[in-house]
Each structure stands twice: as structure tokens, then as C-alpha cells.
C-alpha atoms as a PDB file:
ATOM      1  CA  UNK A   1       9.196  54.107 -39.993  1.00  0.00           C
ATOM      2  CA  UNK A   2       8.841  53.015 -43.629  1.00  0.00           C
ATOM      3  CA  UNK A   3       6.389  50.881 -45.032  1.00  0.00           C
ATOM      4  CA  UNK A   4       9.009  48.522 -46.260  1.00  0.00           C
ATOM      5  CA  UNK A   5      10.753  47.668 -43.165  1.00  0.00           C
ATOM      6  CA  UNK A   6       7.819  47.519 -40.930  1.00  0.00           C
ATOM      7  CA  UNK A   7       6.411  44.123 -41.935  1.00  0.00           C
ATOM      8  CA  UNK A   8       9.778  42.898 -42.099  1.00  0.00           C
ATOM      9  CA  UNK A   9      10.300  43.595 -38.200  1.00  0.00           C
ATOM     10  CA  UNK A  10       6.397  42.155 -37.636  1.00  0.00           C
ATOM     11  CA  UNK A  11       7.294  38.788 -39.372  1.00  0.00           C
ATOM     12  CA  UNK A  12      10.643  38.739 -37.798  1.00  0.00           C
ATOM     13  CA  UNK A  13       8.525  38.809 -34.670  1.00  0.00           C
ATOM     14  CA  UNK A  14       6.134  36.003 -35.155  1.00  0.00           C
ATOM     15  CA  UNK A  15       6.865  32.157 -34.093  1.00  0.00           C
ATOM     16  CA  UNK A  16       7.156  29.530 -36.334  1.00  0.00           C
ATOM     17  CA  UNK A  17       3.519  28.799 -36.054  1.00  0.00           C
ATOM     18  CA  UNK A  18       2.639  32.443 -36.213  1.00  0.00           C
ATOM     19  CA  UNK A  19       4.544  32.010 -39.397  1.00  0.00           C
ATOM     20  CA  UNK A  20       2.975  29.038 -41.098  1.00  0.00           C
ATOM     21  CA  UNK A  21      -0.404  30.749 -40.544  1.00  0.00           C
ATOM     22  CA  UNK A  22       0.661  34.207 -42.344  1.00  0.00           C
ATOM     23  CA  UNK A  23       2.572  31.846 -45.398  1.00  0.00           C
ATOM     24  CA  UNK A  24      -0.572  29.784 -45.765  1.00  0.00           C
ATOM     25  CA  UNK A  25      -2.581  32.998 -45.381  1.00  0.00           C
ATOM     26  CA  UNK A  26      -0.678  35.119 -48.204  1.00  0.00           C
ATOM     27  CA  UNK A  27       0.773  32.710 -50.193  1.00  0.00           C
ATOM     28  CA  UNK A  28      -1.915  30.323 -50.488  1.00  0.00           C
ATOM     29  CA  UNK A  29      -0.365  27.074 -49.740  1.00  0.00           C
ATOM     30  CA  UNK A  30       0.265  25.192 -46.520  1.00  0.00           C
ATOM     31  CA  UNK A  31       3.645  24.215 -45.467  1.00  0.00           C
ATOM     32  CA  UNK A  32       5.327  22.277 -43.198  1.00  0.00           C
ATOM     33  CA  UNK A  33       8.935  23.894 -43.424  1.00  0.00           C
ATOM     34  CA  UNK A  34      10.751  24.753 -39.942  1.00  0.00           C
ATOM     35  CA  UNK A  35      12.818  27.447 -41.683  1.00  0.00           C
ATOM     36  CA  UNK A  36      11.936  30.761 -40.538  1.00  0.00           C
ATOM     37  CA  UNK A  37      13.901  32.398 -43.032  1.00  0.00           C
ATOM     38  CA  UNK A  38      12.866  30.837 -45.809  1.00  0.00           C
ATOM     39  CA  UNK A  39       9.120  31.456 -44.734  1.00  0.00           C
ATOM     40  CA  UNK A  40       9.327  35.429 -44.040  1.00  0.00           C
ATOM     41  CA  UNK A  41      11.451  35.204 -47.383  1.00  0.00           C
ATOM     42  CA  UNK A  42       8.340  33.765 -49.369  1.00  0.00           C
ATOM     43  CA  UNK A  43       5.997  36.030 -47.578  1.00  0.00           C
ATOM     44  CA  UNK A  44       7.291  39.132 -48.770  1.00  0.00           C
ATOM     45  CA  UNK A  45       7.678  37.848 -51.720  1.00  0.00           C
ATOM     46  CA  UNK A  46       4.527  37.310 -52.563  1.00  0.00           C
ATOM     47  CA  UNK A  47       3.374  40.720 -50.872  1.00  0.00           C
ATOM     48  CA  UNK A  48       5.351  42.685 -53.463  1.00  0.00           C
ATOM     49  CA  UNK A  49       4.245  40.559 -55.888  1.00  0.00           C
ATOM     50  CA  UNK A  50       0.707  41.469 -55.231  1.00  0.00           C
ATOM     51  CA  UNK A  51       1.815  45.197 -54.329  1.00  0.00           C
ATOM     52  CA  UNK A  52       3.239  45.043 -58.028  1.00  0.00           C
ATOM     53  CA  UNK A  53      -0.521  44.596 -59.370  1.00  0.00           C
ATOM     54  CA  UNK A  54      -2.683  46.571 -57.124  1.00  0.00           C
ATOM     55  CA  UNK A  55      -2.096  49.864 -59.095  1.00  0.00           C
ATOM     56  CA  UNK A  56      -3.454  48.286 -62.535  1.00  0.00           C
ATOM     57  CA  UNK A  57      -6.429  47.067 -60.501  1.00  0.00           C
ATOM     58  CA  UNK A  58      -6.633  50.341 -58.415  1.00  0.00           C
ATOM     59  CA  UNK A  59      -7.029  52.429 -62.100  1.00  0.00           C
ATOM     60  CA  UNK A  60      -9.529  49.898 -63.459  1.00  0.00           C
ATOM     61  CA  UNK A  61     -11.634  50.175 -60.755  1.00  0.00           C
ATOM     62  CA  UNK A  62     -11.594  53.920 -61.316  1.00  0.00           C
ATOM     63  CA  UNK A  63     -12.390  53.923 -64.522  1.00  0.00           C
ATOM     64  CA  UNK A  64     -15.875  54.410 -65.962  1.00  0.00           C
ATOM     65  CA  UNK A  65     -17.259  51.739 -67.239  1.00  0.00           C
ATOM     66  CA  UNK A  66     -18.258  51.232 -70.446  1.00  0.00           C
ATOM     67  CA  UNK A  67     -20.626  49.148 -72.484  1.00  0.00           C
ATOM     68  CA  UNK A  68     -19.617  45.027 -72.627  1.00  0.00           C
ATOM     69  CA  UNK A  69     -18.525  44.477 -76.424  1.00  0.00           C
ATOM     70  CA  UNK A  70     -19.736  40.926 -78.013  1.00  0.00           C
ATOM     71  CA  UNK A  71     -17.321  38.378 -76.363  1.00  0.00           C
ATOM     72  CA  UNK A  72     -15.479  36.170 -78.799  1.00  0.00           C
ATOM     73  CA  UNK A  73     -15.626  32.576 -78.557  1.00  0.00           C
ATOM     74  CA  UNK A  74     -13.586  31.031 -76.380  1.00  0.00           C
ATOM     75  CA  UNK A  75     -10.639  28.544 -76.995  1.00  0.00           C
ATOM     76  CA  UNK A  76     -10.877  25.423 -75.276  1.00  0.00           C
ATOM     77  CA  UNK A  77      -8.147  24.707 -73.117  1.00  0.00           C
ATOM     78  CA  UNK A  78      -5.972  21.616 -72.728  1.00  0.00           C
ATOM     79  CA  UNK A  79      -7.425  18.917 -70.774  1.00  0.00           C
ATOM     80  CA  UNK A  80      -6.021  19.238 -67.718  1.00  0.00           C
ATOM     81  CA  UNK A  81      -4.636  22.777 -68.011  1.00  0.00           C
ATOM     82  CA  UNK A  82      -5.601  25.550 -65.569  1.00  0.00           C
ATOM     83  CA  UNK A  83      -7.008  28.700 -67.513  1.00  0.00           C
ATOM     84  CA  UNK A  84      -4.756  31.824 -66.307  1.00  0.00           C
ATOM     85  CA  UNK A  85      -6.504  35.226 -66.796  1.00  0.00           C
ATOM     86  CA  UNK A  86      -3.078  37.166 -67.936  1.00  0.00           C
ATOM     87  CA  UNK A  87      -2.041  40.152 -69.768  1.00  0.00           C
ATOM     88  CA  UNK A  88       1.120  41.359 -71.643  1.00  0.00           C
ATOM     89  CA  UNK A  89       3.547  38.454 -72.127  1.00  0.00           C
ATOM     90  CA  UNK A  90       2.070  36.135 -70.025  1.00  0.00           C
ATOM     91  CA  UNK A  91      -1.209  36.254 -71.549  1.00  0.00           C
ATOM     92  CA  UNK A  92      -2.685  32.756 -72.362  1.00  0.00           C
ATOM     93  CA  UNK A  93      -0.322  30.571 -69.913  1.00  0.00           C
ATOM     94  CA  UNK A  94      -1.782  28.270 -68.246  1.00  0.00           C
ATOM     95  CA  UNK A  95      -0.527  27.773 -64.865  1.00  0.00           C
ATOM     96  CA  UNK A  96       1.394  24.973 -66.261  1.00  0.00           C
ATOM     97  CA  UNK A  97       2.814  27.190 -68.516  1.00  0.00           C
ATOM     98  CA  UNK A  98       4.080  29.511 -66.280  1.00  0.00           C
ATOM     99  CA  UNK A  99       5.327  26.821 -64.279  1.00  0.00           C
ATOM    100  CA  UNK A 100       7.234  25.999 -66.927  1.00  0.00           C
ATOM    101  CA  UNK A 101       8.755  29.054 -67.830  1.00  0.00           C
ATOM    102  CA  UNK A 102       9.777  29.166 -64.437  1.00  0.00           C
ATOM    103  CA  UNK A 103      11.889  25.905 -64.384  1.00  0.00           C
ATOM    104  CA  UNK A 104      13.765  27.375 -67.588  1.00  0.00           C
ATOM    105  CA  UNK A 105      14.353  30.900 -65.931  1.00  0.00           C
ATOM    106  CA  UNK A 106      14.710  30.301 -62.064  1.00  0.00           C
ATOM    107  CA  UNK A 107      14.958  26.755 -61.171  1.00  0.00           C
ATOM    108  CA  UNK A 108      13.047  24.191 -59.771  1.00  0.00           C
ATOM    109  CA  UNK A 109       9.205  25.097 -58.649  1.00  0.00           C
ATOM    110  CA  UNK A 110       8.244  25.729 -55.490  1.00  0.00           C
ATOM    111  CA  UNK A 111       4.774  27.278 -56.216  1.00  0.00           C
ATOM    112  CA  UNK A 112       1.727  27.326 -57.564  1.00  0.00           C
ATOM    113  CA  UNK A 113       0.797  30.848 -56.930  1.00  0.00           C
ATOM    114  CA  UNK A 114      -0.189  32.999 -59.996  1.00  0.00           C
ATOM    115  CA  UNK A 115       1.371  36.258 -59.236  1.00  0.00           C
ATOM    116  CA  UNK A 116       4.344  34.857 -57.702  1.00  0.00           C
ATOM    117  CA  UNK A 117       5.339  32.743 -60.981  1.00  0.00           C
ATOM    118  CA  UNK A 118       4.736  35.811 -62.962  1.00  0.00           C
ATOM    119  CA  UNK A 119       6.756  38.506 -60.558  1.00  0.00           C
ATOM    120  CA  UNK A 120       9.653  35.682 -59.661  1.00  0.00           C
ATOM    121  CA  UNK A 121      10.499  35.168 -63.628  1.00  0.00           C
ATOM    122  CA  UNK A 122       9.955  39.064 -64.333  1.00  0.00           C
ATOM    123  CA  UNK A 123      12.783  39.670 -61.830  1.00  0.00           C
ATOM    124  CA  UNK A 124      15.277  37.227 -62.674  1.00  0.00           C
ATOM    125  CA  UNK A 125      15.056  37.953 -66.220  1.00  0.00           C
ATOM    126  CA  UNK A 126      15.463  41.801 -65.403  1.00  0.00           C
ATOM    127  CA  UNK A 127      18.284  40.737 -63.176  1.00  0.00           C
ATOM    128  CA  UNK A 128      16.456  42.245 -59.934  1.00  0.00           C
ATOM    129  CA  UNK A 129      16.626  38.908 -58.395  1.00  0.00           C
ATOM    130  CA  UNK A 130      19.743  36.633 -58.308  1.00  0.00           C
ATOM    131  CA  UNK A 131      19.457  33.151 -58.437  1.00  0.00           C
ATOM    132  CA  UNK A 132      21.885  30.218 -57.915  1.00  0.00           C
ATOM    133  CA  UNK A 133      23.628  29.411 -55.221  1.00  0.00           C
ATOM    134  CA  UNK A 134      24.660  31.424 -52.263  1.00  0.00           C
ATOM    135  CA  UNK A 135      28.277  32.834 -51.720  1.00  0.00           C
ATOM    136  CA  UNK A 136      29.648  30.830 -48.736  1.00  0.00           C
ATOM    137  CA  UNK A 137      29.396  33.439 -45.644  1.00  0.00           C
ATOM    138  CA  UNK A 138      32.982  34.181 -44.780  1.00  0.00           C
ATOM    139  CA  UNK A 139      33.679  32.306 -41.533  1.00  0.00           C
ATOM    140  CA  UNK A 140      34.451  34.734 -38.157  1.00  0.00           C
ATOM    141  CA  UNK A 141      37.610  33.584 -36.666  1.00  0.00           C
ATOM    142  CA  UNK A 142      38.302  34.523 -33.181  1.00  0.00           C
ATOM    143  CA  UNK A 143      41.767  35.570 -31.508  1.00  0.00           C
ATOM    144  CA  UNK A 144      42.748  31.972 -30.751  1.00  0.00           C
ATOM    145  CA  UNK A 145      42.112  30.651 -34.091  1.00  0.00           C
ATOM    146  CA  UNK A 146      38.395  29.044 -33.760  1.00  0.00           C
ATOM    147  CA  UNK A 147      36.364  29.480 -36.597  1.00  0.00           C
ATOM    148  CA  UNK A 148      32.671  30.423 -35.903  1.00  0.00           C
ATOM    149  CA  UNK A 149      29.674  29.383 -37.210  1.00  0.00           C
ATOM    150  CA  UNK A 150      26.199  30.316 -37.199  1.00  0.00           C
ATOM    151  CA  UNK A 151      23.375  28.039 -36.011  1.00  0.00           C
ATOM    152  CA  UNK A 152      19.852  29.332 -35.673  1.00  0.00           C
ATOM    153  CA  UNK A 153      16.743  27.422 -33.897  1.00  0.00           C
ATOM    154  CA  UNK A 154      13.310  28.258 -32.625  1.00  0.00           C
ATOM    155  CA  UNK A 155      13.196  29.693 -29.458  1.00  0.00           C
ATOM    156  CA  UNK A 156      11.341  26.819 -27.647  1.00  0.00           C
ATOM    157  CA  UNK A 157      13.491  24.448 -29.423  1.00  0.00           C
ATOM    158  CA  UNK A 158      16.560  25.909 -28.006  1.00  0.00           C
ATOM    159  CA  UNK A 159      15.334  26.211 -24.573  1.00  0.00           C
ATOM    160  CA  UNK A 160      14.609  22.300 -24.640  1.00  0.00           C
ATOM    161  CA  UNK A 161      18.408  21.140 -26.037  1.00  0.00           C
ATOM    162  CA  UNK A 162      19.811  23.480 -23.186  1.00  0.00           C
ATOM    163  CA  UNK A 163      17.661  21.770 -20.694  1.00  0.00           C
ATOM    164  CA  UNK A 164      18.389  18.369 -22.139  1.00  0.00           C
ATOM    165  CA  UNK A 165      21.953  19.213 -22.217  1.00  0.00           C
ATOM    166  CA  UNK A 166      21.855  20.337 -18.713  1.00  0.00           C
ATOM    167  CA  UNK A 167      20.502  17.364 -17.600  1.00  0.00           C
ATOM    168  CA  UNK A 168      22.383  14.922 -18.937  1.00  0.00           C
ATOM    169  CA  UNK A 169      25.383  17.050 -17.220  1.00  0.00           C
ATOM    170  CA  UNK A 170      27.247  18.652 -19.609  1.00  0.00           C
ATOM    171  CA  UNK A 171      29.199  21.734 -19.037  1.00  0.00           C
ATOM    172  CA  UNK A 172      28.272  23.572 -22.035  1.00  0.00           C
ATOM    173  CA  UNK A 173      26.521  23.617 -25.426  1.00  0.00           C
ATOM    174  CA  UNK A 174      29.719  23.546 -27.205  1.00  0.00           C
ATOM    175  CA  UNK A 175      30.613  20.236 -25.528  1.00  0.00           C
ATOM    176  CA  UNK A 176      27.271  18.683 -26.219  1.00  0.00           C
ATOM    177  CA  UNK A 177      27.676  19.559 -30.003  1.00  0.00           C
ATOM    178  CA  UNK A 178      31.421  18.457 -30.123  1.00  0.00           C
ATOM    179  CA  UNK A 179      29.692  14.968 -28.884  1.00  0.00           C
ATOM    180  CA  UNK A 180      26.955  15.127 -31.185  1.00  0.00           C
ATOM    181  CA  UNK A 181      29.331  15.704 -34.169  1.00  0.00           C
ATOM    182  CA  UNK A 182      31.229  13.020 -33.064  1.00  0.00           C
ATOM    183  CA  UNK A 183      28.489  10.248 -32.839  1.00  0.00           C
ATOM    184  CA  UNK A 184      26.930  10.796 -35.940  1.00  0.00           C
ATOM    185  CA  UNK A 185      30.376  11.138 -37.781  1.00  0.00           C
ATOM    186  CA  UNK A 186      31.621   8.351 -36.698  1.00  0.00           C
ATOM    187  CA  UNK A 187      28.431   6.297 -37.287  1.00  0.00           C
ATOM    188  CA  UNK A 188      28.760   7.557 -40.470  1.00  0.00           C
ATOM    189  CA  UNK A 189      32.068   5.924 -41.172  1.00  0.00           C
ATOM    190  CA  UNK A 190      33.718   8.935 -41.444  1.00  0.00           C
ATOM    191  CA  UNK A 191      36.359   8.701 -38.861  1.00  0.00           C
ATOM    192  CA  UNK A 192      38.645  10.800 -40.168  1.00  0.00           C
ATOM    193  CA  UNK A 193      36.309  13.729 -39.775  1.00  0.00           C
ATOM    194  CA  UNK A 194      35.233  12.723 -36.740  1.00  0.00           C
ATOM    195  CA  UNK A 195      38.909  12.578 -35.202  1.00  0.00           C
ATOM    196  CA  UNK A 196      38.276  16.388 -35.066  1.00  0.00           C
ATOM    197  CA  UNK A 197      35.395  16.166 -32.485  1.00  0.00           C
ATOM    198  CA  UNK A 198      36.860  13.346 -30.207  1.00  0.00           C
ATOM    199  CA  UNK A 199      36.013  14.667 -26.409  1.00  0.00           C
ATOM    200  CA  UNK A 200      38.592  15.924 -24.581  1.00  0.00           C
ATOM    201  CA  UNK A 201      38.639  15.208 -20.897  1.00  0.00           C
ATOM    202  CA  UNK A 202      40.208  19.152 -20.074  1.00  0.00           C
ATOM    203  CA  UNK A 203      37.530  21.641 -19.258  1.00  0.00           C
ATOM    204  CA  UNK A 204      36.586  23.638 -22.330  1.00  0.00           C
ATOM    205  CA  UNK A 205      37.319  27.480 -22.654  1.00  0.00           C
END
């Protein structure tokens, strides 16, 4: 098994707490975000971005050292501006530099992390990394004409909207979101939409 796919399957693995941990643990921030997608997304994003920089390190350490020269003096930084040790074009951004450069090149920030600034801008100005919006996922239509869609929860919070479900004595899950779609639409005042969702009194398929 590679060693690109096998973290993948590991994080894939984990529970949304398991997650939150290993996001606060490599990213460096907390977070409070119930998307499990977006988490393992961020993770191994900032993995490669700190896989990108280990080899630099890896050669400095190997290299002999030699004899400190005379430092120069030292600009004063901004008040209130992080100093950011950098090199190559980033040297000498402050974190709110890089910050933003990253609202000009990718989009709204969603980080404070260092190397993930540095590798998410490098990649979407190499064109590596696509940003903007998503393609809308082709819907699956089945044989009678029903379009598909995809919903995705946590385990344990799946388990307890069956049981709830159950309980209140519905026949399926597709009636009790047919209801739910109808409530809220119609609270919404959109009646039109929710004329779509009214329950029928047949059994469903």
C-alpha cells in the first residue's frame, strides 16, 4: 500500500471526534465543524504542506555547520504584525501578509497556519489546486424517474433519526424526510415548493 493512500483510509476511519483531535493536532487550530469531509480535506492538506518542507530542513540539518556571520540589525516590524521567518518569495510577510495574499489568490481565509498559507497560494497560482465553486454532481436517476441525492451523517447521528423515526411510527426514512421537507417549506412560505413534498396517504415504494 502507498504512502499516499494510507492516511487517507486512517482518517476516513476516525469519528468526528477522532477527527477534531487530529485537525487541532496538525493543523493547529480548534474547530467546531461537523463536516467530515471538509476536516480530512484540511488535514491532508496541511500534511503535504509540511511534507513539501521537510526535505529543505532534512539537508540543513545535514549540513556542516559553519561559523555564525555578524547578524545585521533587525527591522522593526509593524505594531501588531506577526514576524514570519520565510524564504524565496514569501520572505518578509508577515502572517498578515500572507493572509492577504491569500484573499487575492484563493478566497476568503480560513487559516492562520504558516505553511498552509504559503503551500495553498503556491498551488493555485501553479494551477495544482482549483478553486471556485464546485461543478454540481450530476444527479442519479433511477428507472422510474426519481432523482437521487446524496446525504451523508455521522454514524451515531444516523442511528438516532432512524430510532426517532421509528418511534414516532413512520414507515421509512424517505417518508420522514418528505415530512420534514414539507414543514420547514411551508413554514418558510414557500408553498409552492412545498406542494412537492405534501404526504401521500398510499404506502411508499
Amino acid at each position: 500500500m502507498s504512502r499516499t493512500t494510507a492516511p487517507k483510509k486512517k482518517l476516513e476511519s476516525m469519528s468526528l471526534t477522532e477527527l477534531r483531535a487530529r485537525y487541532r493536532e496538525v493543523v493547529g487550530e480548534e474547530t467546531r465543524t461537523p463536516n467530515k469531509k471538509y476536516l480530512i480535506r484540511r488535514i491532508e492538506e496541511s500534511l503535504a504542506a509540511k511534507k513539501q518542507r521537510s526535505p529543505s530542513r532534512r539537508a540543513k540539518a545535514a549540513a556542516p555547520s559553519a561559523p555564525p556571520a555578524p547578524a545585521a540589525p533587525a527591522a522593526t516590524p509593524a505594531a501588531g504584525a506577526k514576524a514570519v521567518a520565510q524564504r524565496g518569495r514569501f520572505a518578509g510577510m508577515s502572517l498578515e501578509d500572507l493572509q492577504a495574499k491569500f484573499r487575492e489568490v484563493v478566497g476568503p481565509v480560513d487559516s492562520s497556519s504558516v505553511p498552509y498559507l504559503k503551500w495553498k497560494i503556491s498551488g493555485v497560482e501553479s494551477g495544482r489546486i482549483k478553486v471556485g465553486p464546485r461543478p454540481e454532481r450530476k444527479l442519479k436517476v433511477r428507472e422510474d424517474g426519481k432523482c437521487v441525492i446524496p446525504l451523508s451523517f455521522d454514524e451515531d447521528a444516523l442511528k438516532a433519526l432512524d430510532k426517532a423515526w421509528r418511534d414516532a411510527g413512520l414507515p421509512s426514512r424517505t417518508r420522514f424526510f418528505r415530512q420534514a421537507a414539507h414543514r420547514e417549506l411551508t413554514a418558510m412560505g414557500a408553498t409552492e415548493a412545498a406542494a412537492h413534498f405534501t404526504p401521500k396517504a398510499e404506502a411508499e415504494e
